[in-house]
Protein backbone atom coordinates (compact mmCIF):
# COMPACT_ATOMS: atom_id res chain seq x y z
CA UNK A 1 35.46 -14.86 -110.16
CA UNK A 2 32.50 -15.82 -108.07
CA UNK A 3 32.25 -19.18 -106.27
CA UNK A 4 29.29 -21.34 -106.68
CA UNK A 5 27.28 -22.85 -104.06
CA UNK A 6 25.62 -26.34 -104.58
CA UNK A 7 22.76 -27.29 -103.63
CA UNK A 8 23.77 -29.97 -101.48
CA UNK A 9 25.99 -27.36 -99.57
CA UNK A 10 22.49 -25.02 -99.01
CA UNK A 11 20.97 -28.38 -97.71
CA UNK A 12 24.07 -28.78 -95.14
CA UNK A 13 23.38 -25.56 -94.07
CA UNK A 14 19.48 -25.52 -93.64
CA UNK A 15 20.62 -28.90 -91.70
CA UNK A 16 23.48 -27.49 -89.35
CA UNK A 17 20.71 -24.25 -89.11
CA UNK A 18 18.16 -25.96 -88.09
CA UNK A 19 20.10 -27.56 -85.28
CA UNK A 20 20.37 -24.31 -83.17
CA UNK A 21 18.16 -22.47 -80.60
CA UNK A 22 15.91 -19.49 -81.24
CA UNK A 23 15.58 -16.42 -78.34
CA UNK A 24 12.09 -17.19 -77.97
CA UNK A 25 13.19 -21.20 -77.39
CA UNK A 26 15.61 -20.16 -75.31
CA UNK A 27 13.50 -17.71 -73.12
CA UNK A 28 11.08 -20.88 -72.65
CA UNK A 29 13.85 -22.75 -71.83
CA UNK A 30 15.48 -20.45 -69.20
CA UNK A 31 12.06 -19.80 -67.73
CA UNK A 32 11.46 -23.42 -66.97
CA UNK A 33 14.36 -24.51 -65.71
CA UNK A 34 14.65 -25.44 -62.03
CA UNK A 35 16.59 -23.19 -59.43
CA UNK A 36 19.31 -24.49 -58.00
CA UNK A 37 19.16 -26.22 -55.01
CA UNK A 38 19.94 -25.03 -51.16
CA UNK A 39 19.07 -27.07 -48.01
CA UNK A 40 16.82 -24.90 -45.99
CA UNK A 41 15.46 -22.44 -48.86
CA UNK A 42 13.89 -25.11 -51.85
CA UNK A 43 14.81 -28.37 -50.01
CA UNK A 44 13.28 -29.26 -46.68
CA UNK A 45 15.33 -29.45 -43.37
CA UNK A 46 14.68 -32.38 -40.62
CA UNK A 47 15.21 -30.36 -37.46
CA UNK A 48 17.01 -27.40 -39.00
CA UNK A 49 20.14 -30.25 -40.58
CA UNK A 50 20.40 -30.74 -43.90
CA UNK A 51 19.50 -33.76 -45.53
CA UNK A 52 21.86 -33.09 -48.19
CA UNK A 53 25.03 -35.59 -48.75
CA UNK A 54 25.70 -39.03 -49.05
CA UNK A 55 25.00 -41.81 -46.29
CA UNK A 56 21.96 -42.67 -44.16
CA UNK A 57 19.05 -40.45 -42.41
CA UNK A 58 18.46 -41.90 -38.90
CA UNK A 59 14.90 -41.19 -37.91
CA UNK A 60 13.53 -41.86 -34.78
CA UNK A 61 10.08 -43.62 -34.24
CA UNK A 62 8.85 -42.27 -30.95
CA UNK A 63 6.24 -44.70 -31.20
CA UNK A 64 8.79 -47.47 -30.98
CA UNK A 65 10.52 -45.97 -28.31
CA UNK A 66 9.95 -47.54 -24.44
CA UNK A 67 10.78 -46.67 -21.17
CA UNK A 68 10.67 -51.00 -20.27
CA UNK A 69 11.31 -53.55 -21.14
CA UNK A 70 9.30 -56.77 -20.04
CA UNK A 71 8.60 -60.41 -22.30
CA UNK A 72 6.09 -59.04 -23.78
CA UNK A 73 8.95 -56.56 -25.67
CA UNK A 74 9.30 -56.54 -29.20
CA UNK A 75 12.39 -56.57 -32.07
CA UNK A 76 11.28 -53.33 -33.28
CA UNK A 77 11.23 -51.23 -29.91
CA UNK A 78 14.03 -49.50 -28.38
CA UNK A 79 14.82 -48.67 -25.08
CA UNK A 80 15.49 -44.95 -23.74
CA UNK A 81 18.33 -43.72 -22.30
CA UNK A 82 15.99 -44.27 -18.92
CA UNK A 83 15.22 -47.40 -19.31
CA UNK A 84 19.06 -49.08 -20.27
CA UNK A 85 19.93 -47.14 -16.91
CA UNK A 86 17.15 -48.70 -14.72
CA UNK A 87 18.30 -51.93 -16.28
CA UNK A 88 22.26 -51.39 -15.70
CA UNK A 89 20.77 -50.29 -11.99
CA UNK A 90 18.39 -53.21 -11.59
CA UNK A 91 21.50 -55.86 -12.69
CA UNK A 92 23.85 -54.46 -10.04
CA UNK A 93 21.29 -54.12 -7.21
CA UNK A 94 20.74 -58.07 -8.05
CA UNK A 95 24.42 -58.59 -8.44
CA UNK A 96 25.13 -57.28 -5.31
CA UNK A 97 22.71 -58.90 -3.38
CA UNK A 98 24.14 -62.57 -4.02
């Protein structure tokens, strides 16, 4: 006794069919894909660390950067290491003179 097959069954089939990947797709898939990612091989480095992970980069604007500070100063410089020293320095020198 053979079983039929309707023709709404060969349409659910062409359907769930048509729904998968050929080799060739695939092979054009595969080939375009992107490699996975490692700090220092596909992603740049800043100064041999990682930029990889969450939180902020710090960068430094050695532009911004001064070695005094005077009125003429701005919000966006920042002293050196030097120059909060010669200021601590300069403060006691006064302090002890009065």
């Amino acid at each position: 006794m053979s079983k039929m097959i309707t023709k709404s069954q060969v349409y659910q089939l062409e359907d769930t069919l048509a729904n998968y990947t050929t080799t060739t797709d695939l092979t054009t898939l595969l080939a375009a894909k992107q490699d996975t990612l490692q700090s220092g091989t596909n992603i740049k480095t800043i100064n041999n660390q990682s930029i990889l992970g969450a939180g902020n980069l710090d960068v430094e604007v050695p532009a911004n950067k001064v070695t005094s500070i005077s009125a003429q100063s701005t919000d966006t410089e920042y002293p050196s290491a030097k120059c909060v020293y010669d200021i601590v320095g300069n403060i006691e020198t006064l302090l002890a003179a009065i």
